[in-house]
Protein backbone atom coordinates (compact mmCIF):
# COMPACT_ATOMS: atom_id res chain seq x y z
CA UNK A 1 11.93 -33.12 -41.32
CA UNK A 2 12.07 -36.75 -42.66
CA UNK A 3 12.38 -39.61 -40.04
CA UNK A 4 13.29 -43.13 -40.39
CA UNK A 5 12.90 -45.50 -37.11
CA UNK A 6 14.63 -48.98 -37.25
CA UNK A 7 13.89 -51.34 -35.14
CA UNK A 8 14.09 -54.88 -33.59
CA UNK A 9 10.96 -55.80 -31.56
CA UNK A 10 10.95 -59.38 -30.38
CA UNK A 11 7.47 -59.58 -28.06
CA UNK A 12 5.95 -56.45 -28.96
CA UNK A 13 7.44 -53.93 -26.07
CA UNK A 14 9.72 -51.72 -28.42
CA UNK A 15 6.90 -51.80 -30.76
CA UNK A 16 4.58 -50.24 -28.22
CA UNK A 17 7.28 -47.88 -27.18
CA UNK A 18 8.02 -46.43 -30.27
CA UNK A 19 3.97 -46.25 -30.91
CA UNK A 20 4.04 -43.88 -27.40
CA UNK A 21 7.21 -41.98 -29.13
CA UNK A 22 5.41 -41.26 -32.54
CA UNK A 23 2.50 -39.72 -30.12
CA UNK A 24 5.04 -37.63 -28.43
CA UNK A 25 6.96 -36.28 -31.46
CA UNK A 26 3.81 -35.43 -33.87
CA UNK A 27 6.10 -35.65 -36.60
CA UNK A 28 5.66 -38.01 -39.74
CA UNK A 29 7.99 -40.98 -39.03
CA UNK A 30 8.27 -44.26 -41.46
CA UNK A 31 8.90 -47.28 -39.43
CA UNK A 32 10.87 -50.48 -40.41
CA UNK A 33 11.48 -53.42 -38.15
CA UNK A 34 15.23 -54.72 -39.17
CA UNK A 35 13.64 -58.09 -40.33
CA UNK A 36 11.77 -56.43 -43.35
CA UNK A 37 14.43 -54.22 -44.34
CA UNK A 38 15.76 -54.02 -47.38
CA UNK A 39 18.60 -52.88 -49.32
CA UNK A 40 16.17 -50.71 -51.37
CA UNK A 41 15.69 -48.53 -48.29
CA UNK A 42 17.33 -45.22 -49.45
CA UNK A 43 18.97 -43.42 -46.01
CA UNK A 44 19.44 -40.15 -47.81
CA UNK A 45 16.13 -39.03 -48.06
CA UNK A 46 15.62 -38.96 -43.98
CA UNK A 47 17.13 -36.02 -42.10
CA UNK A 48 17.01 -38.17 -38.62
CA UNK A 49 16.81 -41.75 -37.93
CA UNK A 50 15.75 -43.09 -34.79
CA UNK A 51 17.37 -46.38 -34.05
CA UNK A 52 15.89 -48.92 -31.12
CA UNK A 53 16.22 -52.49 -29.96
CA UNK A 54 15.34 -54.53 -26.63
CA UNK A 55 18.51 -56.31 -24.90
CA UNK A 56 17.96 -59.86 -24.75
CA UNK A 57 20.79 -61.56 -22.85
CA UNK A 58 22.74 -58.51 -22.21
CA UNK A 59 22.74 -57.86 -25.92
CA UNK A 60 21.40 -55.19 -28.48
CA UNK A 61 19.98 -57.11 -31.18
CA UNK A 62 22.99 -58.58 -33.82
CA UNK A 63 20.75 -57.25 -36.97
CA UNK A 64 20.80 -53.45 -35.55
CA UNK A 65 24.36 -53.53 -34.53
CA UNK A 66 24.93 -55.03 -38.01
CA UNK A 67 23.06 -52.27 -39.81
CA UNK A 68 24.80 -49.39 -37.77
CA UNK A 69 28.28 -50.98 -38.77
CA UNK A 70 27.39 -51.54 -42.51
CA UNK A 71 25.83 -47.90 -42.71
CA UNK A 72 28.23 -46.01 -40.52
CA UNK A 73 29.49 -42.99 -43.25
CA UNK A 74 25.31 -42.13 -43.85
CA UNK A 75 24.50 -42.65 -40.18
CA UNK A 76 27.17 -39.73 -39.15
CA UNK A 77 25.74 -37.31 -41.77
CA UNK A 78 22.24 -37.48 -39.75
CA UNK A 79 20.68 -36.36 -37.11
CA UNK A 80 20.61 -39.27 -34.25
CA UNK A 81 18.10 -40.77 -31.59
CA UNK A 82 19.60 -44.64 -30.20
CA UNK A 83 16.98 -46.08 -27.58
CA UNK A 84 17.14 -49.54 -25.98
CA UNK A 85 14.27 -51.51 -24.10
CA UNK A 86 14.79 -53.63 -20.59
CA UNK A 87 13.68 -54.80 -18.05
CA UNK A 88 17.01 -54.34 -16.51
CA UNK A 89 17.18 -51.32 -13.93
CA UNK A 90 18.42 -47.57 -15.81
CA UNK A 91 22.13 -47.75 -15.13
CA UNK A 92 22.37 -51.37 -16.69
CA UNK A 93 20.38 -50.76 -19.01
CA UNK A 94 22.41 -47.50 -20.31
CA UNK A 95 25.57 -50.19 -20.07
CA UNK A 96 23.97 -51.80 -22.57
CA UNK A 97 23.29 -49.20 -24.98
CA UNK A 98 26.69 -47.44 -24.69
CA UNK A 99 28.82 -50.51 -24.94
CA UNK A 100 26.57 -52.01 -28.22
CA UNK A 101 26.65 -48.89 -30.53
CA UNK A 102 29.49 -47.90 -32.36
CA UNK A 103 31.06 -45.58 -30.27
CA UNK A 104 31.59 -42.82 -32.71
CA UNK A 105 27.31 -42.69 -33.59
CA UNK A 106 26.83 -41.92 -29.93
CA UNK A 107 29.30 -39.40 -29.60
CA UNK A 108 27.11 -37.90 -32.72
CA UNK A 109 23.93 -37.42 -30.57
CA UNK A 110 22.95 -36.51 -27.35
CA UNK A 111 19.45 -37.95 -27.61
CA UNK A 112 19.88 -41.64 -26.56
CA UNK A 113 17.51 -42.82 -23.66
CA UNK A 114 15.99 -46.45 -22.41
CA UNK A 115 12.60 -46.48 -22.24
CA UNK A 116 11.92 -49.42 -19.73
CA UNK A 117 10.71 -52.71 -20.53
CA UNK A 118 7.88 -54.92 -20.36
CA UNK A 119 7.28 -58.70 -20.69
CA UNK A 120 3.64 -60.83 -21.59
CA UNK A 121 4.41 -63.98 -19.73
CA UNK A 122 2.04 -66.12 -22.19
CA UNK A 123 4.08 -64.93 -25.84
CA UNK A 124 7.58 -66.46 -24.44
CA UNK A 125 8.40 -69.67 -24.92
CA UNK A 126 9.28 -72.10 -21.98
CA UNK A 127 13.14 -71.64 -22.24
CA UNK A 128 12.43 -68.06 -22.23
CA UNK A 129 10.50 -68.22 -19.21
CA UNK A 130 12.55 -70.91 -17.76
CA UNK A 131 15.65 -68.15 -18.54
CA UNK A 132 13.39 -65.08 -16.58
CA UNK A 133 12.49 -67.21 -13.43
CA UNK A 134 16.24 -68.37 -13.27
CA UNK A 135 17.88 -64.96 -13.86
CA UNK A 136 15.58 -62.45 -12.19
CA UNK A 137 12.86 -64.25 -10.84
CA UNK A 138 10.37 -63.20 -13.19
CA UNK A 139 7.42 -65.73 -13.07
CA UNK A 140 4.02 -63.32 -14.67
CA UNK A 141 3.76 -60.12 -16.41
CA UNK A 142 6.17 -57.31 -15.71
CA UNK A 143 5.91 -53.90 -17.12
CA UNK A 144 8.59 -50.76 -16.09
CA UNK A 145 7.64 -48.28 -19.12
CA UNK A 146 9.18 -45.31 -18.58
CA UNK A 147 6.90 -42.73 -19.67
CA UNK A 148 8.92 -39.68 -19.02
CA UNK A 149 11.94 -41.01 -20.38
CA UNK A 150 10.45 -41.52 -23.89
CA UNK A 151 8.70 -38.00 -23.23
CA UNK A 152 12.28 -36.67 -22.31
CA UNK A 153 13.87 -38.56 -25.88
CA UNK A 154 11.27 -37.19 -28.15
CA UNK A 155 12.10 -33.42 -26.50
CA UNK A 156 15.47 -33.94 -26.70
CA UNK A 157 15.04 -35.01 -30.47
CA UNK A 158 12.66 -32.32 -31.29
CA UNK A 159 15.78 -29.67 -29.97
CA UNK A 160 18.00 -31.67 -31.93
CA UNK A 161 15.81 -30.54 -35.54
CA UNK A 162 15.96 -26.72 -34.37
């Protein structure tokens, strides 16, 4: 089974979630964050393809929603994972992921999960932590990973290649 993750990782969290994932899945996965993708990336050689992003102001990231709309036909021959990061609590932060992705991907899967959130208070920038103490009253590090909700995503996509 060939795997392709794309990503968006702005301050490191969905990186580190996807690094817990890979652990949990023991399954050779390629990785490529949206910024260093390329048209050369050739979609038909994975079977699955794992697709993640953090919401930053109540958004999934404008380069994954762009690559899920520009790739739609390949994306609904494959087998599907979506995953979102936030701090936001689970019901919000499944809003998020349901209203951002094309509508007829998700129907394709049933493996789509949030895996928590985390923020390092020293890598934002002041408006970014002006934005946190304003919003939710965030003023030092916060971390909500969901362990058995990435544990529960990579079972669910492990079924899914049965």
């Amino acid at each position: 089974m060939q795997t392709l993750v794309i990503y968006y990782s702005r301050n490191g969290f969905t990186e580190k979630a996807l690094s817990i994932l890979a652990d949990f899945l023991k399954d050779p996965t390629d990785t490529i964050h949206i910024k260093d993708m390329n048209n050369e990336v050739d979609l038909n050689k994975y079977d699955r393809i794992i697709i993640g992003s953090p919401v930053y102001n109540n958004r999934v990231n404008s380069k994954i929603l762009g690559f899920c709309k520009k790739n739609m036909e390949i994306l609904s021959e494959k087998k599907l994972g979506f995953f979102v990061t936030s701090l936001s609590d689970i019901e919000t932060a499944k809003d998020y992921l349901f209203q951002s992705f094309p509508k007829s991907l998700l129907r394709s899967t049933r493996c789509k999960s949030f895996f928590g959130g985390e923020i390092s208070w020293a890598s934002l920038s002041p408006v970014e932590r002006l934005t946190l103490q304003m919003t939710k009253g965030i003023t030092t590090d916060v971390s909500n990973i969901d362990l058995n909700e990435i544990e529960k995503f990579a079972a669910c996509l492990r079924k899914q290649c049965r």
